[in-house]
C-alpha atoms as a PDB file:
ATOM      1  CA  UNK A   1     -40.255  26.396 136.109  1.00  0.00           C
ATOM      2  CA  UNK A   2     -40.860  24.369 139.273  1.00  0.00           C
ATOM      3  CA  UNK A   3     -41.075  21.299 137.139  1.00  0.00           C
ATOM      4  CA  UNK A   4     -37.705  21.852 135.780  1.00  0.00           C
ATOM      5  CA  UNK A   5     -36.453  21.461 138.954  1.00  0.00           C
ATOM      6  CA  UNK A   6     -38.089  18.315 140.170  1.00  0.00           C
ATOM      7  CA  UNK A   7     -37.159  16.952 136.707  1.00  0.00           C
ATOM      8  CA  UNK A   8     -33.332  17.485 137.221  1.00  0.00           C
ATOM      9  CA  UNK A   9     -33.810  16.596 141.120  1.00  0.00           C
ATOM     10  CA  UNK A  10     -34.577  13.347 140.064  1.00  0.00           C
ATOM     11  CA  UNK A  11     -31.815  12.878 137.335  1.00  0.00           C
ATOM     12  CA  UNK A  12     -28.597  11.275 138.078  1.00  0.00           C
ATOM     13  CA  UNK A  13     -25.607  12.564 137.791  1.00  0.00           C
ATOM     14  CA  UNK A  14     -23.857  12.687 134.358  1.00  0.00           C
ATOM     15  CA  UNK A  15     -22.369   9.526 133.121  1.00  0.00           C
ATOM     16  CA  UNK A  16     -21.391   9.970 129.224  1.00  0.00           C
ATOM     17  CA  UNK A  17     -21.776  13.464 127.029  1.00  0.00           C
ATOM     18  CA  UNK A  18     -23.168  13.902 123.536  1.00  0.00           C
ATOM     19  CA  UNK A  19     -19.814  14.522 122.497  1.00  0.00           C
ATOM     20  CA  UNK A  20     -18.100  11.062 123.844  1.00  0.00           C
ATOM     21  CA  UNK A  21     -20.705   9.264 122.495  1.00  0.00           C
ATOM     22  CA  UNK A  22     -20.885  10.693 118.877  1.00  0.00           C
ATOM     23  CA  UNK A  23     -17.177  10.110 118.953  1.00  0.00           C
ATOM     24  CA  UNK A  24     -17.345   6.705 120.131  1.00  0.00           C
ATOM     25  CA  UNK A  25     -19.910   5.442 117.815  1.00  0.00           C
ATOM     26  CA  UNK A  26     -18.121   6.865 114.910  1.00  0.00           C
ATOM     27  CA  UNK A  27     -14.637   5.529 115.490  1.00  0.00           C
ATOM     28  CA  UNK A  28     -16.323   2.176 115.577  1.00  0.00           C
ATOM     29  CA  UNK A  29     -18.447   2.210 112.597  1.00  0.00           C
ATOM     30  CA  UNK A  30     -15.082   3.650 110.700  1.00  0.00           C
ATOM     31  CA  UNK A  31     -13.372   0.071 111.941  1.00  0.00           C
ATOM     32  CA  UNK A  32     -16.410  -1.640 110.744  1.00  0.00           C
ATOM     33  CA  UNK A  33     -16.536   0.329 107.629  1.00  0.00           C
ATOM     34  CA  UNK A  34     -12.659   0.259 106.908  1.00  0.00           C
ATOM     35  CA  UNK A  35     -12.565  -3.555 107.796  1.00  0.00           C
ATOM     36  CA  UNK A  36     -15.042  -4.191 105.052  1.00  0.00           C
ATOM     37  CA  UNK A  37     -13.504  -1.783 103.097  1.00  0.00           C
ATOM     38  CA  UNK A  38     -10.079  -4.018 102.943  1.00  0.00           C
ATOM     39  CA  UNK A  39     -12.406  -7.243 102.398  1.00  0.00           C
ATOM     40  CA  UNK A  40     -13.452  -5.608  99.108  1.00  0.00           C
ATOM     41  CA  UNK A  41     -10.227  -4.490  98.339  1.00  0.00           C
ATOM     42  CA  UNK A  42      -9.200  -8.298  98.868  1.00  0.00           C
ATOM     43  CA  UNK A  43     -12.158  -9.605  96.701  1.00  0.00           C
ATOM     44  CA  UNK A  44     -11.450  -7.158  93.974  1.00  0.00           C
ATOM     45  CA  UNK A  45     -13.488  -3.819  93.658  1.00  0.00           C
ATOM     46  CA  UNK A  46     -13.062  -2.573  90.325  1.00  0.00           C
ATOM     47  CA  UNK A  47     -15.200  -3.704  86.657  1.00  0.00           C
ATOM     48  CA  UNK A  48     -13.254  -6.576  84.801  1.00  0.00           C
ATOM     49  CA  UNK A  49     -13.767  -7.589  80.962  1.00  0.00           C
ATOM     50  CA  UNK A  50     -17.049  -9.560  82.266  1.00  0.00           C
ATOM     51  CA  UNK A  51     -18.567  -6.740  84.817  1.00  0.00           C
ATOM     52  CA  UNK A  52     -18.340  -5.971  88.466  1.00  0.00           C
ATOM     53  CA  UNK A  53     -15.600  -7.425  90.532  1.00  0.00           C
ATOM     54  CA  UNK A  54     -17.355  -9.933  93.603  1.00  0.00           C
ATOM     55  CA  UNK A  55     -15.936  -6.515  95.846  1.00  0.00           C
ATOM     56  CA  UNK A  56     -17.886  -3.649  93.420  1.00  0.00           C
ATOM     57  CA  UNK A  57     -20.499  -2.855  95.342  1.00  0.00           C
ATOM     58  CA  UNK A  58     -19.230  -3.442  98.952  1.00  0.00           C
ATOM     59  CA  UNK A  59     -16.323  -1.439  98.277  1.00  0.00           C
ATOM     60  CA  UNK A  60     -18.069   1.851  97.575  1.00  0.00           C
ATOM     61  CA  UNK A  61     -20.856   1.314 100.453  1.00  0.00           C
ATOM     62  CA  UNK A  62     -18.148   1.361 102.312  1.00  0.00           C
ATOM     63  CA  UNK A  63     -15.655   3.849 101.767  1.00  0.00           C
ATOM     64  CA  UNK A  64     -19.056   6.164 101.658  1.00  0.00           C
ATOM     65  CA  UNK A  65     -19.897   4.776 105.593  1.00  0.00           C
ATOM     66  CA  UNK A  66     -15.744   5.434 106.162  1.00  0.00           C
ATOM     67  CA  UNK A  67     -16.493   9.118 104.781  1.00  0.00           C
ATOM     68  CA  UNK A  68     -20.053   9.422 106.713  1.00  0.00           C
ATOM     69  CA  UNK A  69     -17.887   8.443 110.162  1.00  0.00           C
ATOM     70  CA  UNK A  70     -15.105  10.542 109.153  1.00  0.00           C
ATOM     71  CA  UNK A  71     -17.372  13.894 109.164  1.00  0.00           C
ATOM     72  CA  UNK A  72     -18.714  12.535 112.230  1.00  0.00           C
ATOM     73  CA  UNK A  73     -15.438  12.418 113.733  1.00  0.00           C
ATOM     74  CA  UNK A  74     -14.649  16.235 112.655  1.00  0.00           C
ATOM     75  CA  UNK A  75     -17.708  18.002 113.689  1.00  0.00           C
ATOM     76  CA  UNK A  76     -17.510  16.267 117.202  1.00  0.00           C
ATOM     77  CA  UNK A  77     -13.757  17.068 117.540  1.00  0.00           C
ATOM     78  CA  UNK A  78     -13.959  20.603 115.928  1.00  0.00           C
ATOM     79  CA  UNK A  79     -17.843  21.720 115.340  1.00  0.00           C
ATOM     80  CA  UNK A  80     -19.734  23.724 117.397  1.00  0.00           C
ATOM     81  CA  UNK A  81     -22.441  21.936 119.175  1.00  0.00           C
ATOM     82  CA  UNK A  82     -24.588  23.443 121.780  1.00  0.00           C
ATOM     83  CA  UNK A  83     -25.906  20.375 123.128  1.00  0.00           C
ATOM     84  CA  UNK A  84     -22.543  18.055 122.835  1.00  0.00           C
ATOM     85  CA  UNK A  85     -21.437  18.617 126.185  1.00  0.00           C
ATOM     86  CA  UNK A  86     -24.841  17.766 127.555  1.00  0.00           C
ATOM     87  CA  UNK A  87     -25.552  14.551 129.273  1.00  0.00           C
ATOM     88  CA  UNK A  88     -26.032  11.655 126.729  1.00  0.00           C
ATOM     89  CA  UNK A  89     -27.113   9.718 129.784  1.00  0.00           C
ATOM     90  CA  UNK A  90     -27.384   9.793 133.567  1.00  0.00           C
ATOM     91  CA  UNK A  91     -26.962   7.503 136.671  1.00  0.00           C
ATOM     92  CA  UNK A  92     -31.008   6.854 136.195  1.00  0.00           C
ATOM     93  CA  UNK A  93     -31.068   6.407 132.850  1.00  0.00           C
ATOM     94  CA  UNK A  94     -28.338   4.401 132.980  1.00  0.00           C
ATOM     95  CA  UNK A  95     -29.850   2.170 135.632  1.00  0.00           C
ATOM     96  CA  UNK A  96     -33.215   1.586 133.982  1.00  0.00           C
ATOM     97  CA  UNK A  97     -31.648   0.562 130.642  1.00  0.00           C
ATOM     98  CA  UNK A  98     -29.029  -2.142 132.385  1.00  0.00           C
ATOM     99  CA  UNK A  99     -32.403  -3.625 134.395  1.00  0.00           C
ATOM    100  CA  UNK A 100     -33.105  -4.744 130.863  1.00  0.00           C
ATOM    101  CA  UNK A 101     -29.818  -5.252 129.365  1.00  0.00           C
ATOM    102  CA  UNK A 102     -28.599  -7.570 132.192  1.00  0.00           C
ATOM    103  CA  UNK A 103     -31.495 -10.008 131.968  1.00  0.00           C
ATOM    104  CA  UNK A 104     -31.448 -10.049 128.660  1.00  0.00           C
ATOM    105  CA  UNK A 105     -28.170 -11.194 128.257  1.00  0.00           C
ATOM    106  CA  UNK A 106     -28.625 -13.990 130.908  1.00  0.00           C
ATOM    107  CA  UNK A 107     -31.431 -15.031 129.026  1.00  0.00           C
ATOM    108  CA  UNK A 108     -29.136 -15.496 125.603  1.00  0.00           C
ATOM    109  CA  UNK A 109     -26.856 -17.714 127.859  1.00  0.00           C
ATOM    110  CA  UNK A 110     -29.789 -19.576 129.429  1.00  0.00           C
ATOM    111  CA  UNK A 111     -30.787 -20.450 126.000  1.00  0.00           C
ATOM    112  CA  UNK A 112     -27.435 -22.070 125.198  1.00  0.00           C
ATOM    113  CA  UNK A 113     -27.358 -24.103 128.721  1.00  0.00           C
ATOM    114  CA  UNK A 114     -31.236 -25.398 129.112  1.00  0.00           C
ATOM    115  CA  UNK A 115     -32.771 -24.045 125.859  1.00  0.00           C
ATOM    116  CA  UNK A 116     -35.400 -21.402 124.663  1.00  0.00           C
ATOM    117  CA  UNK A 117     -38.597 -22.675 126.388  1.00  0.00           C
ATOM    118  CA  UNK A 118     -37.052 -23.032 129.479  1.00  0.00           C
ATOM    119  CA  UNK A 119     -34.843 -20.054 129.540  1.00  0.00           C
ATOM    120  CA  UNK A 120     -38.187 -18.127 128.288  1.00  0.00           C
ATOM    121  CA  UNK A 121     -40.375 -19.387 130.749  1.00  0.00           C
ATOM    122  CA  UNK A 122     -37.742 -18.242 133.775  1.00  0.00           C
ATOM    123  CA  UNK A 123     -36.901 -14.748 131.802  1.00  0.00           C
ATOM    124  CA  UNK A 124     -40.281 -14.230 131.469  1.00  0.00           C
ATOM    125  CA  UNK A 125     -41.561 -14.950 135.106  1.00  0.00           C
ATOM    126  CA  UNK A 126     -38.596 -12.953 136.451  1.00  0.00           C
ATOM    127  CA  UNK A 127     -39.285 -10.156 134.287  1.00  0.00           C
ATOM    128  CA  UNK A 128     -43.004  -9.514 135.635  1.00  0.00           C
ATOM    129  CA  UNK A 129     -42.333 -10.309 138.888  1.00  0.00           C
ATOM    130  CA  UNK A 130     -39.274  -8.383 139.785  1.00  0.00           C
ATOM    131  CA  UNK A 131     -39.492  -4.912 136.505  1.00  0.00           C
ATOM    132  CA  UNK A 132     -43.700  -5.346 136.584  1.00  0.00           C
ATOM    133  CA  UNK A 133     -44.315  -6.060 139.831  1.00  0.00           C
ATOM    134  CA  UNK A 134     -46.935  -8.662 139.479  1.00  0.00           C
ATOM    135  CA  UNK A 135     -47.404 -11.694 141.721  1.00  0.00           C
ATOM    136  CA  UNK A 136     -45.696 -14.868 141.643  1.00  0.00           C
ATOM    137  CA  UNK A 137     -48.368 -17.079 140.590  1.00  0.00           C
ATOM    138  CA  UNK A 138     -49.531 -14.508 137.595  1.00  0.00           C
ATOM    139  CA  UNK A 139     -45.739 -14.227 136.426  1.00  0.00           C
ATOM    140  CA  UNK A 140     -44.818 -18.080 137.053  1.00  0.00           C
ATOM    141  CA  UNK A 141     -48.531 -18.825 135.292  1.00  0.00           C
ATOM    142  CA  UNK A 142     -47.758 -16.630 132.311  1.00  0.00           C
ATOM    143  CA  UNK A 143     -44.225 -17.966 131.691  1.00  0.00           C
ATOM    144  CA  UNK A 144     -44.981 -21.191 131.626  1.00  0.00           C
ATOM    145  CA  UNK A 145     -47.780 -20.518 129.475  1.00  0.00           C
ATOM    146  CA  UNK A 146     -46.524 -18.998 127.045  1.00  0.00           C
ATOM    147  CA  UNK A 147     -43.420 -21.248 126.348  1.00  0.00           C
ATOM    148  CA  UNK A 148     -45.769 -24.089 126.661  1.00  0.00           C
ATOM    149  CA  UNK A 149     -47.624 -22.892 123.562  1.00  0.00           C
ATOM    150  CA  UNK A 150     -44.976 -21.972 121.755  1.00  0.00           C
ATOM    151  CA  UNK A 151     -43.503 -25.303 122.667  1.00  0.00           C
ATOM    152  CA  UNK A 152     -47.177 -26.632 121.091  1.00  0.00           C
ATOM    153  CA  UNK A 153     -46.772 -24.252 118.007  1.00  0.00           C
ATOM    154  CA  UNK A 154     -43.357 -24.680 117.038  1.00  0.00           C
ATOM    155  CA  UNK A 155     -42.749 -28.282 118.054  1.00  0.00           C
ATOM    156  CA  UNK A 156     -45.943 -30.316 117.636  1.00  0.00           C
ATOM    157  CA  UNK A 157     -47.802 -28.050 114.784  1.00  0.00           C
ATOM    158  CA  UNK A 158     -45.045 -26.454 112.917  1.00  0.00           C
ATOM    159  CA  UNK A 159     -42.708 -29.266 112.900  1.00  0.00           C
ATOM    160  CA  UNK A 160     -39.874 -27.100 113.575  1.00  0.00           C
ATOM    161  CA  UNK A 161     -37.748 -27.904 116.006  1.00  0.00           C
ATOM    162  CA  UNK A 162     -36.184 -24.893 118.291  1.00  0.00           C
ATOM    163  CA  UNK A 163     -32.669 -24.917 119.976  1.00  0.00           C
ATOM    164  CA  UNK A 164     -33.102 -27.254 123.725  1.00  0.00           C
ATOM    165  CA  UNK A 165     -29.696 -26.223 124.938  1.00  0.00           C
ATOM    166  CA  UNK A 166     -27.471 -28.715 126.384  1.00  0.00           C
ATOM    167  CA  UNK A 167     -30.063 -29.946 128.501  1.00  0.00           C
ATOM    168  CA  UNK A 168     -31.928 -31.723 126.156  1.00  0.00           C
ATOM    169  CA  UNK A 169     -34.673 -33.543 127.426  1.00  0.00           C
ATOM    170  CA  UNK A 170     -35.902 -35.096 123.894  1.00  0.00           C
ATOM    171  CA  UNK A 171     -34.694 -38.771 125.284  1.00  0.00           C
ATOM    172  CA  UNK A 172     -37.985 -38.685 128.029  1.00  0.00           C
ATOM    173  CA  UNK A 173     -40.255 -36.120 125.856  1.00  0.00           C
ATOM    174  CA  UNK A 174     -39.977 -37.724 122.450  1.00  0.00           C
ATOM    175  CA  UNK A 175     -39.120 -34.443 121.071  1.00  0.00           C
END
């Protein structure tokens, strides 16, 4: 029992329940589900002289995901859940996953401004150094390395050119 404790000692405090969440995640994949729903429609859903309608298939997937999210919806609003007031995630939790989610989504805009082997080479350096703690010369070493051979791979071996962002240094590389 003592390790109960020091487990919920070092917890956060509750940000989100079960409940919230299951309700949130429902109502949006019912939008997603009705939107496509009405693109079927649009397309046409039912069998013509010549077979299924462009819409057929897409209709029924989703008015099946509209009734999936629609039970959802009840049993979070009306069921009995033991465990749907409980903590979907805590002040912890919450700030491990946004040490991730943060970079990550600077490093999807760094790849439209100066391009994938650059943006890689700075997400991954910052990533060891600052979430695994290594040095500076093993995390700038390792992200240079690594987009230099996939610079090598892609680029020079592959032929396949990759996304340089809008600083695009192909007039002094030659690529």
């Amino acid at each position: 029992m003592a390790d109960d404790g020091a487990a919920r000692q070092e917890s956060g405090a509750a940000v989100v329940s079960n409940r919230t969440v299951e309700i949130a995640v429902a109502a949006i994949v019912l939008l997603f589900g009705a939107t496509f729903l009405y693109s079927s429609y649009r397309l046409g859903f039912r069998w013509s002289a010549d077979g299924p309608q462009s819409g057929f298939f897409p209709f029924y997937v989703s008015l099946f995901i509209c009734g999936a999210s629609i039970a959802v919806l009840i049993h979070a609003f009306f069921g009995k859940n033991p465990s749907a007031g409980d903590a979907f995630v805590d002040t912890v939790q919450l700030k491990q996953v946004l040490w991730v989610l943060i970079p990550s989504a600077v490093y999807v805009l760094g790849i439209q401004a100066i391009g994938i082997y650059v943006a890689s080479a700075i997400y991954i350096t910052l990533f060891m150094r600052l979430l695994g703690k290594y040095s500076w010369v093993k995390s700038v070493a390792l992200g240079v390395a690594i987009s230099v051979i996939f610079f090598a791979m892609f680029e020079m071996w592959f032929r396949v050119p990759l996304f340089k962002g809008y600083w695009n240094p192909t007039a002094w590389t030659g690529f």
